[in-house]
Protein backbone atom coordinates (compact mmCIF):
# COMPACT_ATOMS: atom_id res chain seq x y z
CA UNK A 1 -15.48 52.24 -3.26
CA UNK A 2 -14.70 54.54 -0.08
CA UNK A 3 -13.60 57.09 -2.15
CA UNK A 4 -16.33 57.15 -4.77
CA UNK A 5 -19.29 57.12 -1.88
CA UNK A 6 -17.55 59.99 -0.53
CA UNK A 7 -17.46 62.11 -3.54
CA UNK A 8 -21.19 61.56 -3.95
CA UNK A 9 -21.98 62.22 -0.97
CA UNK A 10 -19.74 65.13 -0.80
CA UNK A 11 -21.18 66.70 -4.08
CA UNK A 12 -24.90 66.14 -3.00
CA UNK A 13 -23.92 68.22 -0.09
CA UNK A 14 -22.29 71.12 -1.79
CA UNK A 15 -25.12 70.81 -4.51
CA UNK A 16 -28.01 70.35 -1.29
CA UNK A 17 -26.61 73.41 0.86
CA UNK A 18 -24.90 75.71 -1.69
CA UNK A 19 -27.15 76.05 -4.12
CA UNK A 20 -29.96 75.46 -1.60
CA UNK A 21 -28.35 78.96 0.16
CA UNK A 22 -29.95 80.36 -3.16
CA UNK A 23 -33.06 78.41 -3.59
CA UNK A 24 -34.23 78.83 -0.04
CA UNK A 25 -32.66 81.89 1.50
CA UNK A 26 -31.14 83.76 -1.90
CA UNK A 27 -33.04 87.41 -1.15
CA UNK A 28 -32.25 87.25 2.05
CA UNK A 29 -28.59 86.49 2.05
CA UNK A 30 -27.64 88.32 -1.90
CA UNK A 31 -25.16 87.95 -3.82
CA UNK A 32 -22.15 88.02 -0.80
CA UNK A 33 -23.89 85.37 1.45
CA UNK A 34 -24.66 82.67 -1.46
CA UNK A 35 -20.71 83.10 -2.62
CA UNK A 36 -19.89 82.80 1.18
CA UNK A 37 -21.94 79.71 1.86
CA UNK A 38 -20.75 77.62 -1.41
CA UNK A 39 -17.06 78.46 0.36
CA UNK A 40 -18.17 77.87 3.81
CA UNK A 41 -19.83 74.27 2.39
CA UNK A 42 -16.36 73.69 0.60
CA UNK A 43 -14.32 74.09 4.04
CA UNK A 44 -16.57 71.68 6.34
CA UNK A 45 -16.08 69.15 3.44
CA UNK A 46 -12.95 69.37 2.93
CA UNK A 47 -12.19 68.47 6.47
CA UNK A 48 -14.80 65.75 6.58
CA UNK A 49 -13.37 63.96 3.41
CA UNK A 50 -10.83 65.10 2.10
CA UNK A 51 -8.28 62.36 3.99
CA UNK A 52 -10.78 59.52 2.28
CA UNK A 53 -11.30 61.06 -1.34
CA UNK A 54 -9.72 64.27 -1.27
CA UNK A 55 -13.11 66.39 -1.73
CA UNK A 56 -12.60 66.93 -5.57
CA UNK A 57 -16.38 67.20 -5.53
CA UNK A 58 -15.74 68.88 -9.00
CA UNK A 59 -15.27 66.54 -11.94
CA UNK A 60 -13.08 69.88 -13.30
CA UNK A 61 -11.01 69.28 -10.02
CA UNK A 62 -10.88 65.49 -10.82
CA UNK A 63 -9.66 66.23 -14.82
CA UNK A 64 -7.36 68.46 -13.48
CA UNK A 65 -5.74 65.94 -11.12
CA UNK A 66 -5.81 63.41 -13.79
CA UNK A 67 -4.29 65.49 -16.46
CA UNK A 68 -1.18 66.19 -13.70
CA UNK A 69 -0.74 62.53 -12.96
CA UNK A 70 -2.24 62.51 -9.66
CA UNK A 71 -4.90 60.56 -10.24
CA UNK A 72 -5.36 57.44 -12.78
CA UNK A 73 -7.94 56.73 -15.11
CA UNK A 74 -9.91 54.51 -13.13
CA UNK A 75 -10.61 56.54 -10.39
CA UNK A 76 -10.92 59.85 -12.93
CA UNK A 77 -13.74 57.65 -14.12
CA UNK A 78 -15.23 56.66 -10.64
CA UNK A 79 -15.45 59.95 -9.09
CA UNK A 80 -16.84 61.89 -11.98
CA UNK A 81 -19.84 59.30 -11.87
CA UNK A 82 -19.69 59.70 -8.45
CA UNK A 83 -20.34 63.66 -8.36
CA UNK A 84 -22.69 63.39 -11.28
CA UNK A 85 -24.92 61.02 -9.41
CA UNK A 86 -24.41 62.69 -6.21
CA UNK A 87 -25.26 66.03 -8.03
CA UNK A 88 -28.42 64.76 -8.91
CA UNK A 89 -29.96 63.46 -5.64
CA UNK A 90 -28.83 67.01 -3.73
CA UNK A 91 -31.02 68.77 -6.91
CA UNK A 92 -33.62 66.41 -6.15
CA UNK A 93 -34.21 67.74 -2.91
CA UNK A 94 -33.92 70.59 -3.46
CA UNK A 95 -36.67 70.31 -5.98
CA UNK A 96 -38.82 68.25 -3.19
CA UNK A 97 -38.20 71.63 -1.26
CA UNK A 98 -39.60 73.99 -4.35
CA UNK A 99 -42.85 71.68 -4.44
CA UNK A 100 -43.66 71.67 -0.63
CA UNK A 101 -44.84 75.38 -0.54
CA UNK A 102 -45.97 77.38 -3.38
CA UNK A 103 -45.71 80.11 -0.98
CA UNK A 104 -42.30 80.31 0.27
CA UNK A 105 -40.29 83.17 -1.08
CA UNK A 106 -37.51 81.36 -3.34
CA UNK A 107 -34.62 82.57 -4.58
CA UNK A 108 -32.28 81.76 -7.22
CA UNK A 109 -34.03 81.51 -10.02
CA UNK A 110 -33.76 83.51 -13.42
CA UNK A 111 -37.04 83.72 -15.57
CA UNK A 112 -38.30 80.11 -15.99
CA UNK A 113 -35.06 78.85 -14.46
CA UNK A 114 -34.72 77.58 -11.00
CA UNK A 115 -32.46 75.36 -8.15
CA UNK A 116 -30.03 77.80 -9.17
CA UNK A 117 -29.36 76.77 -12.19
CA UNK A 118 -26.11 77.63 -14.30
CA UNK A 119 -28.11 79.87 -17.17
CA UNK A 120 -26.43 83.53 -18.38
CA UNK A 121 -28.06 86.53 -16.79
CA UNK A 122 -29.56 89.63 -18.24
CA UNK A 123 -26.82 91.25 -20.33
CA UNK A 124 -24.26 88.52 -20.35
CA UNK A 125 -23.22 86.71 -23.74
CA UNK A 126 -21.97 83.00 -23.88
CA UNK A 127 -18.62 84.25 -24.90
CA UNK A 128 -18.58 86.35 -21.34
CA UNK A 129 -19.33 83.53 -19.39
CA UNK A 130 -17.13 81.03 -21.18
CA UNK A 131 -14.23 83.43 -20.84
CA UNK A 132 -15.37 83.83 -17.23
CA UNK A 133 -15.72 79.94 -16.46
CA UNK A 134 -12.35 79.32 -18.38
CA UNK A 135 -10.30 81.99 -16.22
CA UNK A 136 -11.92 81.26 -12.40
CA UNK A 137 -11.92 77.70 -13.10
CA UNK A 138 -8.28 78.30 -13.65
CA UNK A 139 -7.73 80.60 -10.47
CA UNK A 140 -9.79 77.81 -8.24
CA UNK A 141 -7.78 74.93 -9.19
CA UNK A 142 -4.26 76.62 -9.17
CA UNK A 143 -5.18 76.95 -5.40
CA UNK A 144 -5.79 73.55 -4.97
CA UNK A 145 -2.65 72.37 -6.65
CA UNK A 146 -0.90 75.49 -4.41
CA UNK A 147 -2.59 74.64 -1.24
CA UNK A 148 -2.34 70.62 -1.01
CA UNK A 149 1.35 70.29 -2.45
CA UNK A 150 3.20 68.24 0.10
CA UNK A 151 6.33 70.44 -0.34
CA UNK A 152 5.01 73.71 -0.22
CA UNK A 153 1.11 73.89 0.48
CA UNK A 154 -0.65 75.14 3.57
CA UNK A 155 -1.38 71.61 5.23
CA UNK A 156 -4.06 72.11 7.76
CA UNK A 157 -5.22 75.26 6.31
CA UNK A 158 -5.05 74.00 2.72
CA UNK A 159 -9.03 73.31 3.06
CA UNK A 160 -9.65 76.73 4.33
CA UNK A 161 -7.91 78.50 1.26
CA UNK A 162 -10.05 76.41 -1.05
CA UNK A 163 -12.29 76.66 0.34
CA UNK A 164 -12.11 81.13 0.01
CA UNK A 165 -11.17 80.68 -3.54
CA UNK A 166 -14.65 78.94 -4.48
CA UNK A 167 -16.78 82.12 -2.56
CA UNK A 168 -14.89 84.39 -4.17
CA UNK A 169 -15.04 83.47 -7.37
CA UNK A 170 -18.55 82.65 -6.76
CA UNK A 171 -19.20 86.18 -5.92
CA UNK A 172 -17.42 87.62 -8.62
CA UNK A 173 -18.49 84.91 -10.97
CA UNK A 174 -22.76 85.41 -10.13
CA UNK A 175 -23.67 87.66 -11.22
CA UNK A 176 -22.99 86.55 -14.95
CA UNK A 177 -23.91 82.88 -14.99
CA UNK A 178 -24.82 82.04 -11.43
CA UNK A 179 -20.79 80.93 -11.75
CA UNK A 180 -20.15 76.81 -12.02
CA UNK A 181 -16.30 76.13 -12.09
CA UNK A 182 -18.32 72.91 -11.49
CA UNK A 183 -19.81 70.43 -14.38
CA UNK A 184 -21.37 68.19 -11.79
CA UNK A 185 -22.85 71.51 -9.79
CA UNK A 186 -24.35 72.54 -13.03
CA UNK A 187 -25.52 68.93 -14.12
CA UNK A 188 -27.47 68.42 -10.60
CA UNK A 189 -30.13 71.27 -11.10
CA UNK A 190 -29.85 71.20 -14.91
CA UNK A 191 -31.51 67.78 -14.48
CA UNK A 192 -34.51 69.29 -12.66
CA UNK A 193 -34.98 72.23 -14.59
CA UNK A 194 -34.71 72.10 -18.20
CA UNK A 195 -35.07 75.09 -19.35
CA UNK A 196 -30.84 75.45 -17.87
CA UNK A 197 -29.54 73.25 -20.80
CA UNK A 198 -29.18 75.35 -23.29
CA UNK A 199 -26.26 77.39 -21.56
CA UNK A 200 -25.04 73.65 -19.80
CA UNK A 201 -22.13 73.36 -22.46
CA UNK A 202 -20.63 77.23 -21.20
CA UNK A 203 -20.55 74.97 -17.89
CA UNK A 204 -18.96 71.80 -18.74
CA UNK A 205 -16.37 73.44 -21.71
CA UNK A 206 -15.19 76.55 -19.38
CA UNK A 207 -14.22 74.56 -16.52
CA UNK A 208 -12.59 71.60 -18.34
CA UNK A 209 -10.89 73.89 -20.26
CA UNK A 210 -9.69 76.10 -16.88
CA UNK A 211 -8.88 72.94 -15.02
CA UNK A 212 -6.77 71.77 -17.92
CA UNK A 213 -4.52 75.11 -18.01
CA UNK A 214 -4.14 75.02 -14.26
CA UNK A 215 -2.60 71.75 -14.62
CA UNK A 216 -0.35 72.50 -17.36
CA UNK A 217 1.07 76.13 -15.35
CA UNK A 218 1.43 74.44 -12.22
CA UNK A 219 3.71 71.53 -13.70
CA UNK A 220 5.35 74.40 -15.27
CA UNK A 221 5.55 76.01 -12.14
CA UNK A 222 7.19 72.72 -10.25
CA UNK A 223 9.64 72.22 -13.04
CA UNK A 224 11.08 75.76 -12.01
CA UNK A 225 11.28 75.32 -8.21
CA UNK A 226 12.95 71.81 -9.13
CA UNK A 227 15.75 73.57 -11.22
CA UNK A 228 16.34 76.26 -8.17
């Protein structure tokens, strides 16, 4: 139960102060400074939890663990619920935020879409950002399996180049779809804004899909250090 309490709590705060870095201070900050802040958000957590849980806060991170053995079915189970529900109740305040001040200059939002949402910009096709989800999704969780292998990962800096990977591929990754590499990050705000749903199955496919191959290569890529 430790572990599942501190993936929702861990998602609500990626969800809360991530995407919040778009909702509340998005035209200050651009582009560079949301990407940077879902990284920075990544780092503090996965210091703060990742001995108890170890900060999936990513139901793509949690598949992808599961497909390479590392985690078993029960707990795949218990921490996707976890960072679905946890999701949820960091959207939910951010939506308490939106409907405080009518005034305040929000950001993040795309037409009738807002909290950030997960929905394809101007220009980009579904096949764009599901090609784009599928290949960062892959990138991001490759450096998780990299940076926390016991044999040959960064240890104490394995949080830091995590966390990196998310900004950048945040920043690259914006600009088309607001960039999820995260079902439950997509699920949270999706909940409080509708009008995101049509484009949440580019968000829940891509990533799976990304997490999956990561898991597969970096077996592949054990198997060869094993026969050297």
């Amino acid at each position: 139960m430790k572990k599942y309490l501190a993936e929702g709590l861990g998602t609500m705060f990626l969800v809360l102060m991530a995407c919040g870095s778009a909702v509340l201070a998005g035209p200050s900050i651009g582009v560079l400074g949301i990407g940077l802040c879902f990284g920075l958000v990544l780092v503090c957590l996965c210091y703060c939890i990742g001995n108890i849980s170890g900060c999936h806060v990513n139901p793509a991170v949690s598949f992808a663990m599961w497909c390479a053995g590392k985690l078993p079915t029960k707990d795949f189970i218990g921490y996707v619920i976890s960072q679905l529900i946890g999701a949820a109740i960091g959207a939910g305040f951010l939506y308490w935020f939106m409907n405080m001040d009518g005034g305040f200059n929000f950001g993040g939002i795309t037409g009738d879409a807002s909290l950030a949402t997960n929905v394809l910009q101007p220009g980009a096709t579904a096949g764009m950002a599901l090609l784009m989800e599928i290949l960062f999704t892959f990138f991001f969780v490759l450096i998780i399996f990299g940076a926390t292998d016991s044999k040959f990962g960064f240890g104490n800096f394995a949080g830091l180049a995590i966390g990196l990977a998310l900004g950048l591929v945040n920043i690259v990754g914006i600009p088309v779809d607001n960039c999820s590499v995260n079902p439950a990050r997509s699920f949270g705000p999706a909940l409080w804004s509708p009008e995101a749903w049509p484009d949440f199955w580019i968000m829940v496919v891509g990533p799976l899909v990304g997490a999956a191959i990561a898991a597969i290569c970096w077996k592949g890529v054990l198997a060869a250090r094993t026969e050297k």
